[in-house]
PDB file of N, CA and C in Angstrom:
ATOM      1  N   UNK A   1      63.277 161.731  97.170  1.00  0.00           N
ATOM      2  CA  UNK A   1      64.712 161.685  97.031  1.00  0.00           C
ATOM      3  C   UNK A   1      65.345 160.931  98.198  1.00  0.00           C
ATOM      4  N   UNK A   2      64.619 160.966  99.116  1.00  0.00           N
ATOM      5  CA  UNK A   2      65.540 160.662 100.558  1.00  0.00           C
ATOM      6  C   UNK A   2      64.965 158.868 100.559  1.00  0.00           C
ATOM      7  N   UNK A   3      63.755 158.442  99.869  1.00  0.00           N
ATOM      8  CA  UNK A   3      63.919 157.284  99.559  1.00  0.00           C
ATOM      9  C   UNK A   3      64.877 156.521  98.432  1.00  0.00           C
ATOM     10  N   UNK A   4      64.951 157.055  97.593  1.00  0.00           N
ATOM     11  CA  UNK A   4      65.984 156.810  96.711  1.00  0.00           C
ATOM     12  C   UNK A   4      67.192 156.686  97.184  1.00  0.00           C
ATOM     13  N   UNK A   5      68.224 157.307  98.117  1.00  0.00           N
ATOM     14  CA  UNK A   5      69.427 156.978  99.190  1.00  0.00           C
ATOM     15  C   UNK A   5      68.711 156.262  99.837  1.00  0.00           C
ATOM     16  N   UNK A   6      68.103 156.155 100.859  1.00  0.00           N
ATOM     17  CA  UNK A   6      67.335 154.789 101.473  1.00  0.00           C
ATOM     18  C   UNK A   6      68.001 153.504 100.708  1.00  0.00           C
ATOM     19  N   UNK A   7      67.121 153.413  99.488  1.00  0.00           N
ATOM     20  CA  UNK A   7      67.125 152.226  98.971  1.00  0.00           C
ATOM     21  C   UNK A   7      68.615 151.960  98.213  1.00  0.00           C
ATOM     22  N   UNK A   8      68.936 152.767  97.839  1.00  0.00           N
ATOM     23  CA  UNK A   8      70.713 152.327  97.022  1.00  0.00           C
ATOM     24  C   UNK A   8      71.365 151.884  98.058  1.00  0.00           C
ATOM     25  N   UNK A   9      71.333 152.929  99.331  1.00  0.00           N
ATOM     26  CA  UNK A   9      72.298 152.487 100.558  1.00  0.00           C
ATOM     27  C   UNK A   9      71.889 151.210 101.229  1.00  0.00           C
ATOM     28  N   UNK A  10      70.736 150.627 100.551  1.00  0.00           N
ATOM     29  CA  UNK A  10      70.451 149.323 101.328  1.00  0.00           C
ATOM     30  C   UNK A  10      70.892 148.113 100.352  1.00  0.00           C
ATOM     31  N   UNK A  11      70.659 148.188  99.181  1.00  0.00           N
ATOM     32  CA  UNK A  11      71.450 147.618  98.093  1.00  0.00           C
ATOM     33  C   UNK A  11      73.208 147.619  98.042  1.00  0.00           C
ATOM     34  N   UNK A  12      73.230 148.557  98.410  1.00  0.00           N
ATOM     35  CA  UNK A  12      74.927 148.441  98.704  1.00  0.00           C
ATOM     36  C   UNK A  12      75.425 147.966 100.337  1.00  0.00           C
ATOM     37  N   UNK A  13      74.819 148.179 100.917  1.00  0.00           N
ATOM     38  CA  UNK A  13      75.038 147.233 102.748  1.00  0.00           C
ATOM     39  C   UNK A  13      74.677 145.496 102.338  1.00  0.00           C
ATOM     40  N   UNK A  14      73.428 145.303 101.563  1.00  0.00           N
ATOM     41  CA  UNK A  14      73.141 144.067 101.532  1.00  0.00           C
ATOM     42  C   UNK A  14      74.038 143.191 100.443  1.00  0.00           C
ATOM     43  N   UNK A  15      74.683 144.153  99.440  1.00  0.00           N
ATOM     44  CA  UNK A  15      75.924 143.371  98.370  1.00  0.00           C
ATOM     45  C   UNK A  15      77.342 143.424  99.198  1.00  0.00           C
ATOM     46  N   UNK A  16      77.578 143.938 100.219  1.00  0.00           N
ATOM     47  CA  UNK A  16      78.496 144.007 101.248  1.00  0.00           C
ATOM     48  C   UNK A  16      78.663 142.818 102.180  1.00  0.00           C
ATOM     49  N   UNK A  17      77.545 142.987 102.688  1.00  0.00           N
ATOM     50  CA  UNK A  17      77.596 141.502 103.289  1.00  0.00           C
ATOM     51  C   UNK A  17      77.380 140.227 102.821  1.00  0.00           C
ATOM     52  N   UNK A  18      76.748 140.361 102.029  1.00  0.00           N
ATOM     53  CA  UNK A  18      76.736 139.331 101.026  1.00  0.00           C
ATOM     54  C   UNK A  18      78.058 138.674  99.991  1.00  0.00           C
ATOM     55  N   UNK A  19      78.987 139.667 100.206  1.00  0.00           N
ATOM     56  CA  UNK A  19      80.302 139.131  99.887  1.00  0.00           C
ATOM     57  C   UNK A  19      81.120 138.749 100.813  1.00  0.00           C
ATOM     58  N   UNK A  20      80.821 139.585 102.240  1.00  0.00           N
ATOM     59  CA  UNK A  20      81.344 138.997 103.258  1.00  0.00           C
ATOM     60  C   UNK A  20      80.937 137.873 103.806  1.00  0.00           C
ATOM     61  N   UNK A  21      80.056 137.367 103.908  1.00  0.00           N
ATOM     62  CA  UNK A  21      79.657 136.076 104.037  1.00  0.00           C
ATOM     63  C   UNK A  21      79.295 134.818 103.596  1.00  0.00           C
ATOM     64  N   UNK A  22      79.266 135.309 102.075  1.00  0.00           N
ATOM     65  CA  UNK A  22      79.475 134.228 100.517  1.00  0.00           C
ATOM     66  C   UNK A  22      80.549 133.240 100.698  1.00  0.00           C
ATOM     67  N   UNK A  23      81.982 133.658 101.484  1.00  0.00           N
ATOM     68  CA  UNK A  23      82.827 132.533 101.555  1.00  0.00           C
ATOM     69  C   UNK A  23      83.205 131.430 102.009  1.00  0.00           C
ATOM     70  N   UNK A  24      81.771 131.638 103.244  1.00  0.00           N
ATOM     71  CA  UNK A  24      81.383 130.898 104.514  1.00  0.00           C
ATOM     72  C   UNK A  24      80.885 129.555 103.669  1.00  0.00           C
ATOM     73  N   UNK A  25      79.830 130.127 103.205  1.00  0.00           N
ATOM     74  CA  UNK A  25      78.890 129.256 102.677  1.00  0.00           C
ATOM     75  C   UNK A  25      79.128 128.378 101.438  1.00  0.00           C
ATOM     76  N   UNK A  26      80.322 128.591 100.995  1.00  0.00           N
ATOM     77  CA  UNK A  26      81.043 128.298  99.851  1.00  0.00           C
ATOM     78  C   UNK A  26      81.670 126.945  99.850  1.00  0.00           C
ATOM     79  N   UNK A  27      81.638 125.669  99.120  1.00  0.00           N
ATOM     80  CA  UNK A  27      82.126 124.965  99.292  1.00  0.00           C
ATOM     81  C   UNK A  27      83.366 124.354  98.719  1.00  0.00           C
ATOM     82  N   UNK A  28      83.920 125.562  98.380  1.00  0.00           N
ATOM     83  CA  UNK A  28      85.380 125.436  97.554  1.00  0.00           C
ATOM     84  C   UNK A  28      86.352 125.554  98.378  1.00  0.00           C
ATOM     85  N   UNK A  29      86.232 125.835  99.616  1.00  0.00           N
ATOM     86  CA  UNK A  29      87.289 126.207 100.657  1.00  0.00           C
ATOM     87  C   UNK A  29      86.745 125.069 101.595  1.00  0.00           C
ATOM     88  N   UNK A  30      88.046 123.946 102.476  1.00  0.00           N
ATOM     89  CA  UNK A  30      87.634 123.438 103.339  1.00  0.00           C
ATOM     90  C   UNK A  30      88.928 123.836 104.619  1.00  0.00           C
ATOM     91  N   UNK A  31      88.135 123.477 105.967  1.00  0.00           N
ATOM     92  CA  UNK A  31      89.168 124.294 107.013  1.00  0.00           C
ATOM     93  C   UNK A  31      89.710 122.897 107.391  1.00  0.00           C
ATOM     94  N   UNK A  32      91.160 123.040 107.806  1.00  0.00           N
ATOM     95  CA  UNK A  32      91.644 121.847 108.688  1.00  0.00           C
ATOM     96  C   UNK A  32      90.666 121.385 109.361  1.00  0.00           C
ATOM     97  N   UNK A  33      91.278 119.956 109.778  1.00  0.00           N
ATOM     98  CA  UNK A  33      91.188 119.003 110.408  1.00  0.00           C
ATOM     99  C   UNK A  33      91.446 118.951 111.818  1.00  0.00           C
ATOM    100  N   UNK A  34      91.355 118.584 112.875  1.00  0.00           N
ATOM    101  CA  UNK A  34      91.997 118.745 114.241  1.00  0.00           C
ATOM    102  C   UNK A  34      92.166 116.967 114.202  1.00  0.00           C
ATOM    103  N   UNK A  35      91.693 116.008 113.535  1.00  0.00           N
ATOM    104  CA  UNK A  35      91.614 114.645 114.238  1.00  0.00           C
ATOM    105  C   UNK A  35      92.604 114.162 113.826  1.00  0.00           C
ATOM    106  N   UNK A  36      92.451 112.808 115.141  1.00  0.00           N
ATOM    107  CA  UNK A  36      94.226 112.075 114.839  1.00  0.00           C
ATOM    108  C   UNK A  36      94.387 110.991 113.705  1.00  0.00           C
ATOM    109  N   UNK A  37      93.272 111.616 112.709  1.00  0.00           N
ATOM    110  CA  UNK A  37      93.550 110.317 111.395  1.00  0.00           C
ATOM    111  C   UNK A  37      94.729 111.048 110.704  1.00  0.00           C
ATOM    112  N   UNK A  38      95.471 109.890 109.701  1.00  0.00           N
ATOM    113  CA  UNK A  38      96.172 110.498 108.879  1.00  0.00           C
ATOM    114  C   UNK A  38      95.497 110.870 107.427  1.00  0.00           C
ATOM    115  N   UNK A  39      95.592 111.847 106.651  1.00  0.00           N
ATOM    116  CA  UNK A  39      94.969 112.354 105.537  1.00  0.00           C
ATOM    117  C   UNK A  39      96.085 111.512 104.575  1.00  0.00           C
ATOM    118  N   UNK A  40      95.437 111.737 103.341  1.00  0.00           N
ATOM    119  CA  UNK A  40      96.273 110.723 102.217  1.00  0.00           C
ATOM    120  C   UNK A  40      97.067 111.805 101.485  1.00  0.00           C
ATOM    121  N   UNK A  41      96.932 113.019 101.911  1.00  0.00           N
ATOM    122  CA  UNK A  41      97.419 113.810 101.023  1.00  0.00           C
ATOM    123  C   UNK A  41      99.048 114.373 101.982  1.00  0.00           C
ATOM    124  N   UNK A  42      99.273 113.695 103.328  1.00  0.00           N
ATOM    125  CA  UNK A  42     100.115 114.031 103.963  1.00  0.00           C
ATOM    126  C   UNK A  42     101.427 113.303 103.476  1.00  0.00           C
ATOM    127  N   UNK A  43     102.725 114.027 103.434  1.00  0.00           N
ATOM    128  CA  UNK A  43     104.133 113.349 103.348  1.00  0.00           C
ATOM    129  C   UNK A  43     104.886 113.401 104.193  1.00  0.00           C
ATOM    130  N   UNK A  44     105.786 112.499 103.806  1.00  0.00           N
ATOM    131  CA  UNK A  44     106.917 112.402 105.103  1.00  0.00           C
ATOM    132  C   UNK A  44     107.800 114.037 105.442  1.00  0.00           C
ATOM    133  N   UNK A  45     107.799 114.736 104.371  1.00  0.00           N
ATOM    134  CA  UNK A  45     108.368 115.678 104.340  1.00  0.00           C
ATOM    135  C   UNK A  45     107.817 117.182 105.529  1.00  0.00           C
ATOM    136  N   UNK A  46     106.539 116.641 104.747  1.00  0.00           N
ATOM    137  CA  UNK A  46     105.765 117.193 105.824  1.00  0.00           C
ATOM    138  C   UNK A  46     105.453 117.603 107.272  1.00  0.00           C
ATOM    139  N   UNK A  47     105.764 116.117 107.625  1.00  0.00           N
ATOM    140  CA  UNK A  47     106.013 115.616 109.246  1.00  0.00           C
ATOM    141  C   UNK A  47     107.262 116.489 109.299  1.00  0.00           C
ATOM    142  N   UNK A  48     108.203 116.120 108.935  1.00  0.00           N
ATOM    143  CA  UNK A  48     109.447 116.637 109.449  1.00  0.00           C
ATOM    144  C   UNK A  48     109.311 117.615 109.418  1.00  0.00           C
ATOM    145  N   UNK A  49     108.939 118.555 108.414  1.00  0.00           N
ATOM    146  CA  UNK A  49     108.813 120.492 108.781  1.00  0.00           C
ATOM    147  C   UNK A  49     108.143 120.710 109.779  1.00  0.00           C
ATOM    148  N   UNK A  50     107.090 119.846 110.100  1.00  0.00           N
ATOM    149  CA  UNK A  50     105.875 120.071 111.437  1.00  0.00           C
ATOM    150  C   UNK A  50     106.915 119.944 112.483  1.00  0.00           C
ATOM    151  N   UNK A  51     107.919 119.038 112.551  1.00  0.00           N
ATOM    152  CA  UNK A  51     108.525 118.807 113.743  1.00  0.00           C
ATOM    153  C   UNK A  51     109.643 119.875 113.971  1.00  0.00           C
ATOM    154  N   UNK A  52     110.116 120.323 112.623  1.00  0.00           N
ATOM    155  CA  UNK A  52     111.446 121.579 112.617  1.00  0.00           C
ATOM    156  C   UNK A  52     110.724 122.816 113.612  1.00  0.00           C
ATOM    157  N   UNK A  53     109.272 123.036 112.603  1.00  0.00           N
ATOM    158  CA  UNK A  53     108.431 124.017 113.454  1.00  0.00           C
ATOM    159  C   UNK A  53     108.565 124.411 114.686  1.00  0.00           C
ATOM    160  N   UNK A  54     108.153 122.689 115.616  1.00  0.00           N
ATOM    161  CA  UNK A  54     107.507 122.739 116.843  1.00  0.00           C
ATOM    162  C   UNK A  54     108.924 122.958 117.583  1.00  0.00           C
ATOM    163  N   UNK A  55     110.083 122.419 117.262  1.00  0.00           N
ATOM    164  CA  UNK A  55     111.683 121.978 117.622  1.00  0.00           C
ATOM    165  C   UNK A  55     111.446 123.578 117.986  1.00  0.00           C
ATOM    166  N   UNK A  56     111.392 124.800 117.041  1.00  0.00           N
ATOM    167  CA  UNK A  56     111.626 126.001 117.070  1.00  0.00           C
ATOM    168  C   UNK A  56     111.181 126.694 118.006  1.00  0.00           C
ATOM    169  N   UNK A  57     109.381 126.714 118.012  1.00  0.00           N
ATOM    170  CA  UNK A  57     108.649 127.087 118.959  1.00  0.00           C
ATOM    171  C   UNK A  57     108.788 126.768 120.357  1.00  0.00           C
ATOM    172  N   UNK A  58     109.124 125.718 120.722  1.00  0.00           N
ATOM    173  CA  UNK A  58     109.646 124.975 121.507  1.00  0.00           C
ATOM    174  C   UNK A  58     110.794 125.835 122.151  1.00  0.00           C
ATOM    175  N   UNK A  59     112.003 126.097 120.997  1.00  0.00           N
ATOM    176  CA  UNK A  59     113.350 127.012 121.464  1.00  0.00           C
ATOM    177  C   UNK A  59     113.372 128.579 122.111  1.00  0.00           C
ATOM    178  N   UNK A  60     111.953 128.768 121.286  1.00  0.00           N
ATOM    179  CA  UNK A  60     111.783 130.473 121.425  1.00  0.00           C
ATOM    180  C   UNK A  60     111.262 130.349 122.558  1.00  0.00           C
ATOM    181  N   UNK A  61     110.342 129.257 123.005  1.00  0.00           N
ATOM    182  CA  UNK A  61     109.441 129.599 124.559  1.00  0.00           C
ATOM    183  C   UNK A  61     108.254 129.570 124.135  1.00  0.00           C
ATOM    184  N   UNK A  62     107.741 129.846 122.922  1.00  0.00           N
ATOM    185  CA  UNK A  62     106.296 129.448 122.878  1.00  0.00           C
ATOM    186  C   UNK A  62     105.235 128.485 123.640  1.00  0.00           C
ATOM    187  N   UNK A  63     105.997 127.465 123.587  1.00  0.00           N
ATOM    188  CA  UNK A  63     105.385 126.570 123.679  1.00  0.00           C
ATOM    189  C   UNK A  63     105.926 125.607 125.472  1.00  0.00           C
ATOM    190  N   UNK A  64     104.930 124.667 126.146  1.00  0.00           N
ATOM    191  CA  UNK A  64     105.812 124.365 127.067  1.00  0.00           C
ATOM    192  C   UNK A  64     106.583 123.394 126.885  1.00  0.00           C
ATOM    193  N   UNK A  65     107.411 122.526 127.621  1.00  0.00           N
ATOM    194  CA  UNK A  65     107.553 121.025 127.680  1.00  0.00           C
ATOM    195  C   UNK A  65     107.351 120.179 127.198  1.00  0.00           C
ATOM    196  N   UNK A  66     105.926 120.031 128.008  1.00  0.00           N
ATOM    197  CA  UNK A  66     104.934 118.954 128.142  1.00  0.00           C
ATOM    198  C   UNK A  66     104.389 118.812 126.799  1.00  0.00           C
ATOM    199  N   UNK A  67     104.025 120.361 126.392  1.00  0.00           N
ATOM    200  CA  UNK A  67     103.287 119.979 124.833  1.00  0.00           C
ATOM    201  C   UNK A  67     103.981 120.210 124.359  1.00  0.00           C
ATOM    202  N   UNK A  68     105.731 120.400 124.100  1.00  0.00           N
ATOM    203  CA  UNK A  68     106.677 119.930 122.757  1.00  0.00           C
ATOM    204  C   UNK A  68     106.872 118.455 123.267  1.00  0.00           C
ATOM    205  N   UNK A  69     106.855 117.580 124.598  1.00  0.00           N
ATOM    206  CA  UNK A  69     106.986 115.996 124.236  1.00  0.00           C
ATOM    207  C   UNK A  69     105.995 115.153 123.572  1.00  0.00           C
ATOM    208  N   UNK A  70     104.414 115.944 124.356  1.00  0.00           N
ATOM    209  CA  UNK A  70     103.309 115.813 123.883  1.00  0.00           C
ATOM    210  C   UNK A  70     103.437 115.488 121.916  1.00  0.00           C
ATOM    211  N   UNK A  71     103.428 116.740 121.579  1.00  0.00           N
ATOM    212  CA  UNK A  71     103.400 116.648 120.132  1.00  0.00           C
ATOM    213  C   UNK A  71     104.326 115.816 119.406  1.00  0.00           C
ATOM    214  N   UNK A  72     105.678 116.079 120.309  1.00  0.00           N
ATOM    215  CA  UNK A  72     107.104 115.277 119.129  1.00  0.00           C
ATOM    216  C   UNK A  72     106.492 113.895 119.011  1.00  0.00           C
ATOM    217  N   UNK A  73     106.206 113.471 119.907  1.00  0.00           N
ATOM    218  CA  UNK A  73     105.741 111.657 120.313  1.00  0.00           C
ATOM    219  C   UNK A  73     104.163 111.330 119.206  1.00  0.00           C
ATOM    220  N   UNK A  74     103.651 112.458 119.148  1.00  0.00           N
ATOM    221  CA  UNK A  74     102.211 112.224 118.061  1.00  0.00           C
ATOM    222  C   UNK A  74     103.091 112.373 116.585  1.00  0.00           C
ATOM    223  N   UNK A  75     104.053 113.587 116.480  1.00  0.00           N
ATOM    224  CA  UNK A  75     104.716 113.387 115.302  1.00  0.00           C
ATOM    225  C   UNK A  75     105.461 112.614 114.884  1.00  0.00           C
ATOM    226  N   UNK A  76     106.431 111.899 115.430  1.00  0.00           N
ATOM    227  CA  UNK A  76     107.032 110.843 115.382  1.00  0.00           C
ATOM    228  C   UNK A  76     106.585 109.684 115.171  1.00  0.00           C
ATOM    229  N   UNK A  77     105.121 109.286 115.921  1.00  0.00           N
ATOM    230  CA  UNK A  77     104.419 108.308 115.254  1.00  0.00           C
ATOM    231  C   UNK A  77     103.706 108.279 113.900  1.00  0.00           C
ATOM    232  N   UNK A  78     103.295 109.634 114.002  1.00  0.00           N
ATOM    233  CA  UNK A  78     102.862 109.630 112.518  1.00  0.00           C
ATOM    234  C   UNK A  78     104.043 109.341 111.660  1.00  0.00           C
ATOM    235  N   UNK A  79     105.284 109.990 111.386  1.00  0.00           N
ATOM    236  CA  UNK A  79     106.762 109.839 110.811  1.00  0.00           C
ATOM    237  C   UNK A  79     106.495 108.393 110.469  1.00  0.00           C
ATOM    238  N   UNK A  80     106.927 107.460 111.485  1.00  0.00           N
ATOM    239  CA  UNK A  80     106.924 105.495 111.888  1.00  0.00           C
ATOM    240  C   UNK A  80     105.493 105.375 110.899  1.00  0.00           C
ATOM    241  N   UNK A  81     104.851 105.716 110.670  1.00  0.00           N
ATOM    242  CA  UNK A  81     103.390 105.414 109.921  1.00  0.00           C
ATOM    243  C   UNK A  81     103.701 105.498 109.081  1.00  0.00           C
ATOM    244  N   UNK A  82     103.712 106.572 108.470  1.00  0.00           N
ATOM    245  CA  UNK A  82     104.226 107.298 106.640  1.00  0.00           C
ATOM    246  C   UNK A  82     105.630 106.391 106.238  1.00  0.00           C
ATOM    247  N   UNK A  83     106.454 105.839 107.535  1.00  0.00           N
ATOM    248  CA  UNK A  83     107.803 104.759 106.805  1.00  0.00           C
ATOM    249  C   UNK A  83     106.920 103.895 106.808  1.00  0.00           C
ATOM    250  N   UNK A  84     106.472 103.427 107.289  1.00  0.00           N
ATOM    251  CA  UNK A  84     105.882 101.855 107.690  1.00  0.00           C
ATOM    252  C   UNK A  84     105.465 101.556 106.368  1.00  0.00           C
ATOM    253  N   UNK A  85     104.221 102.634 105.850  1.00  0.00           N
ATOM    254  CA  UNK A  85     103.451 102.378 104.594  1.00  0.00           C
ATOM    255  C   UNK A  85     104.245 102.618 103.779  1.00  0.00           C
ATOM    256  N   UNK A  86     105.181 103.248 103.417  1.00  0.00           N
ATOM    257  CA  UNK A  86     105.918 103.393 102.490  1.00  0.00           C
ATOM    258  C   UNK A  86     107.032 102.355 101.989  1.00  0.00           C
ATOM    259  N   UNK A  87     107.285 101.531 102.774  1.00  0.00           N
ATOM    260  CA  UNK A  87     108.090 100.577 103.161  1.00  0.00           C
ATOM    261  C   UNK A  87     108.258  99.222 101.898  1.00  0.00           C
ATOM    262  N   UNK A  88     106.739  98.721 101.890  1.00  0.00           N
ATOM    263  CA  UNK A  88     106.153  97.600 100.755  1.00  0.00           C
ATOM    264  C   UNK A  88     106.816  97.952  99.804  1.00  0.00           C
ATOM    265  N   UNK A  89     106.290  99.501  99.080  1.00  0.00           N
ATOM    266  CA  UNK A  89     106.695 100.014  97.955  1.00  0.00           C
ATOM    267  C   UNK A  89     108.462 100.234  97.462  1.00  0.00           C
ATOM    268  N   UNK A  90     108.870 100.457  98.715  1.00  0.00           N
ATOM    269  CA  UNK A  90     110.381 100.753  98.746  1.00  0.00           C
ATOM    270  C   UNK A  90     110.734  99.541  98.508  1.00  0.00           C
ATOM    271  N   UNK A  91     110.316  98.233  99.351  1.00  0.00           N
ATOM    272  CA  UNK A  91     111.185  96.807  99.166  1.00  0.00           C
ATOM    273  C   UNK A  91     111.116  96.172  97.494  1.00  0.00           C
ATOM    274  N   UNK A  92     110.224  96.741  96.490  1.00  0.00           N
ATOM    275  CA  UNK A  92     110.881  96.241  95.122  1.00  0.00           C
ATOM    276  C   UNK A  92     112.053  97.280  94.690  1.00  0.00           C
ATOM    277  N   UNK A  93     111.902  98.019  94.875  1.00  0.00           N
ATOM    278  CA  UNK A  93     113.289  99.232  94.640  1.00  0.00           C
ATOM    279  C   UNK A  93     114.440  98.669  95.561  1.00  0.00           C
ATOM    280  N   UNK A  94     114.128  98.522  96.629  1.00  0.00           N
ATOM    281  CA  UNK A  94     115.055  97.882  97.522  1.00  0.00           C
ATOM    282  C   UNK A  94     116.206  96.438  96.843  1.00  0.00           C
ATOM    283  N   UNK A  95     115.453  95.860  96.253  1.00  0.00           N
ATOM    284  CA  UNK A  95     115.706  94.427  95.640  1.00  0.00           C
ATOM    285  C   UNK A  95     116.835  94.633  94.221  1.00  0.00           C
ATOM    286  N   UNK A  96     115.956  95.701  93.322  1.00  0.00           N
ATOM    287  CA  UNK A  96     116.646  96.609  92.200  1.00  0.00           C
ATOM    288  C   UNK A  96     117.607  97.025  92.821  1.00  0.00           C
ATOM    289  N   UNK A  97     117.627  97.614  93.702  1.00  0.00           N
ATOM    290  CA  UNK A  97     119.410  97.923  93.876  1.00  0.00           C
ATOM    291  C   UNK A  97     120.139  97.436  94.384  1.00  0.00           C
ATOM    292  N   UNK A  98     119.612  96.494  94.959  1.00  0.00           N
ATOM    293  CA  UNK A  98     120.664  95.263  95.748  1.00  0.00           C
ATOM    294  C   UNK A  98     121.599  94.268  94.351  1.00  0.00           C
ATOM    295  N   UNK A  99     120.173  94.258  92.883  1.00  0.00           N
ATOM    296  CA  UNK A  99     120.716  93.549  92.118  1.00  0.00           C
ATOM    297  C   UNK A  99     121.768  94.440  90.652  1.00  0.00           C
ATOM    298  N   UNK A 100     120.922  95.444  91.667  1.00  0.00           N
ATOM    299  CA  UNK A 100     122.192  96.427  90.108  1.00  0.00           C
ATOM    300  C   UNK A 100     123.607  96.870  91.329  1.00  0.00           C
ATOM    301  N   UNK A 101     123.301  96.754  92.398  1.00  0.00           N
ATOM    302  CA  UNK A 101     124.908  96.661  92.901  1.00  0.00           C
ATOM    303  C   UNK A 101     125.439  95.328  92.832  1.00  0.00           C
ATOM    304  N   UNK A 102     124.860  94.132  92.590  1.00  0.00           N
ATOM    305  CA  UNK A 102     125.422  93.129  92.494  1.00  0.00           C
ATOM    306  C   UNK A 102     126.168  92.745  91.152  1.00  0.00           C
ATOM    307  N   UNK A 103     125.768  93.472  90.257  1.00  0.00           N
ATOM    308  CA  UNK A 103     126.515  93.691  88.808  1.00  0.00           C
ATOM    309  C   UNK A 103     127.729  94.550  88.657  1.00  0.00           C
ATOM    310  N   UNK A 104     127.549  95.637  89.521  1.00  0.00           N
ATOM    311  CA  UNK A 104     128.681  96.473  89.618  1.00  0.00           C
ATOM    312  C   UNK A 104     129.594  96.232  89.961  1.00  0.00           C
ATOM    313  N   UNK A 105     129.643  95.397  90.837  1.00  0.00           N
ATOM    314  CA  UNK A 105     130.494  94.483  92.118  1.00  0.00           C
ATOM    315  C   UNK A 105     131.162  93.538  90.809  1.00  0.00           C
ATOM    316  N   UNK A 106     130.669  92.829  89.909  1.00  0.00           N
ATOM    317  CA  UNK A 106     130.655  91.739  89.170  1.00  0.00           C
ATOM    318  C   UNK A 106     131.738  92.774  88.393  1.00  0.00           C
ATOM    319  N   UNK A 107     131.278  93.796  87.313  1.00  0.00           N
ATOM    320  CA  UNK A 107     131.694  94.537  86.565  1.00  0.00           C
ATOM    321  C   UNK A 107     133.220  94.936  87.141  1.00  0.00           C
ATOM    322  N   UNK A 108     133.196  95.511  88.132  1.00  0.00           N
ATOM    323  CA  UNK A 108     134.487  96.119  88.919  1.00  0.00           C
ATOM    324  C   UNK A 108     135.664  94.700  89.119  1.00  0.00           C
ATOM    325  N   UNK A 109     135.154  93.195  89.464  1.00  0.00           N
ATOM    326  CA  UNK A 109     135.762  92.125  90.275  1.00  0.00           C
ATOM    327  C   UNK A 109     136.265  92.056  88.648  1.00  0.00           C
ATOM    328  N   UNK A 110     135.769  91.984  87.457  1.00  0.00           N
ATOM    329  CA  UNK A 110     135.292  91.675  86.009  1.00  0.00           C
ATOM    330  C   UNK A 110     136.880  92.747  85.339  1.00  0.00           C
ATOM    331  N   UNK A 111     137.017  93.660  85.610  1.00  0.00           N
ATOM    332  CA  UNK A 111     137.733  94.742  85.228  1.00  0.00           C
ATOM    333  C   UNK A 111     138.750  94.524  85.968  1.00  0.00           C
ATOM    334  N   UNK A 112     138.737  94.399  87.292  1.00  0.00           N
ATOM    335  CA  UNK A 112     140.426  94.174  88.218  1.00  0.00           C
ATOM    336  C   UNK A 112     140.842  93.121  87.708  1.00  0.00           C
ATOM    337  N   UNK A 113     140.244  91.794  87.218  1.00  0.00           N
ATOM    338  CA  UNK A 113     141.330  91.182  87.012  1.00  0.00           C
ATOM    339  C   UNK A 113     141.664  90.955  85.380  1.00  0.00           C
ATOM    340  N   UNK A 114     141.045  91.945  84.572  1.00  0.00           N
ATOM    341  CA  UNK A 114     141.506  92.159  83.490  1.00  0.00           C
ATOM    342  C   UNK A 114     142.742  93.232  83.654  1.00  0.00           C
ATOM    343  N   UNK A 115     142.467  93.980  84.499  1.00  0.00           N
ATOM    344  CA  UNK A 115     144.301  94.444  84.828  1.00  0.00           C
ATOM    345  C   UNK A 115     145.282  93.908  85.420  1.00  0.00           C
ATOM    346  N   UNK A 116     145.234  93.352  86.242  1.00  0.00           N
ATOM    347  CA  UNK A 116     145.704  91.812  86.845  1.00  0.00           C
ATOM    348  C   UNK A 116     146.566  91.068  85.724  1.00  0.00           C
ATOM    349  N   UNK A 117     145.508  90.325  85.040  1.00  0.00           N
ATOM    350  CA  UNK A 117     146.281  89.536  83.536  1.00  0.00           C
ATOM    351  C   UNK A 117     147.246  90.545  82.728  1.00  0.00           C
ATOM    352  N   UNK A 118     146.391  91.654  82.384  1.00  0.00           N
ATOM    353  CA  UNK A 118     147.526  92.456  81.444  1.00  0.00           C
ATOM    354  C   UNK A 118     148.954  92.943  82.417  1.00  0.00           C
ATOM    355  N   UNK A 119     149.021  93.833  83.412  1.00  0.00           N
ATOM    356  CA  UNK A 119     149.894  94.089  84.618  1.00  0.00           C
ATOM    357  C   UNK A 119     150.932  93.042  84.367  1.00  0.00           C
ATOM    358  N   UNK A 120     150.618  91.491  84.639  1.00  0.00           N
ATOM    359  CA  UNK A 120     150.923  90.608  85.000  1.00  0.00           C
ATOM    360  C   UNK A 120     152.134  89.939  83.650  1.00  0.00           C
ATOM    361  N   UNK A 121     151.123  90.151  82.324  1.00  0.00           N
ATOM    362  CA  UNK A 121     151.833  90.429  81.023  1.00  0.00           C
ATOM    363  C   UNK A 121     153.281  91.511  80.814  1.00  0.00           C
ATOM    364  N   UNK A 122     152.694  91.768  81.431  1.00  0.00           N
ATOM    365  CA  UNK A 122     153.792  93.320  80.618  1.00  0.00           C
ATOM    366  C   UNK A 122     155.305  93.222  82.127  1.00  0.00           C
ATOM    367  N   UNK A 123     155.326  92.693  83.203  1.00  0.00           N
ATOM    368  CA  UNK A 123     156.228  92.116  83.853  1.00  0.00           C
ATOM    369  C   UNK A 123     157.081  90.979  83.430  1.00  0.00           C
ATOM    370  N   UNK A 124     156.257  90.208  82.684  1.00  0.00           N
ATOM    371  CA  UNK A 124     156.746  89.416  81.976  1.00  0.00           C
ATOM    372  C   UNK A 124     158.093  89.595  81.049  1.00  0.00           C
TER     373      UNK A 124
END
C-alpha cells in the first residue's frame, strides 16, 4: 500500500512540473527583444506611448535624468525612422491631396463668380 502512494505521489509531482516547465520549452511564446534593431511589427503610435510612459516615469522619480535623456534621444530616433520610412508612401497621398485641393479651390473660384454674375444681375 505504501508503494502505491509512493508511486501516484510521484506521478502527480512529475505531471506538476511538467506543466510548470512545458512553457519554457514551448515555442509558441517568444520573449522581447533588448536590441537596437527596429522590428517590422513596430508603429509610430507605439513610439509615442513608449515615450508618454517614460515622460511619466521620469515625473514620478522612477527613473533618473540621464536615462530619461538617454532613452527620449533612442526614442525619438526611432520616431525620425518610422517618419522617414513612412514618408515614400505618404508622398503619393501627399500629391492626391494637393490635386483634390486644387479642384476645390477651382470649384469654390468656379461658384464665387457664378454669384458675382448673378449678384451683379439682379443690381441691375
Amino acid at each position: 500500500m505504501d508503494y502505491l502512494f509512493l508511486i501516484i505521489g510521484s506521478i502527480v509531482m512529475i505531471t506538476c512540473v511538467y506543466f510548470i516547465i512545458a512553457p519554457f520549452f514551448n515555442g509558441k511564446y517568444q520573449f522581447a527583444s533588448t536590441g537596437g534593431k527596429l522590428e517590422d511589427g513596430l508603429s509610430l503610435e507605439a513610439v509615442y506611448a513608449e515615450l508618454n510612459e517614460l515622460e511619466m516615469d521620469y515625473l514620478m522619480k522612477k527613473i533618473s535624468k540621464e536615462d530619461f535623456e538617454q532613452m527620449k534621444s533612442h526614442y525619438n530616433c526611432v520616431a525620425a525612422q518610422l517618419l522617414k520610412a513612412a514618408r515614400p508612401a505618404g508622398s503619393k497621398n501627399a500629391a492626391h491631396k494637393q490635386a483634390v485641393s486644387e479642384e476645390v479651390e477651382e470649384e469654390i473660384m468656379r461658384e464665387l463668380q457664378k454669384l458675382r454674375e448673378t449678384k451683379g444681375r439682379r443690381e441691375e
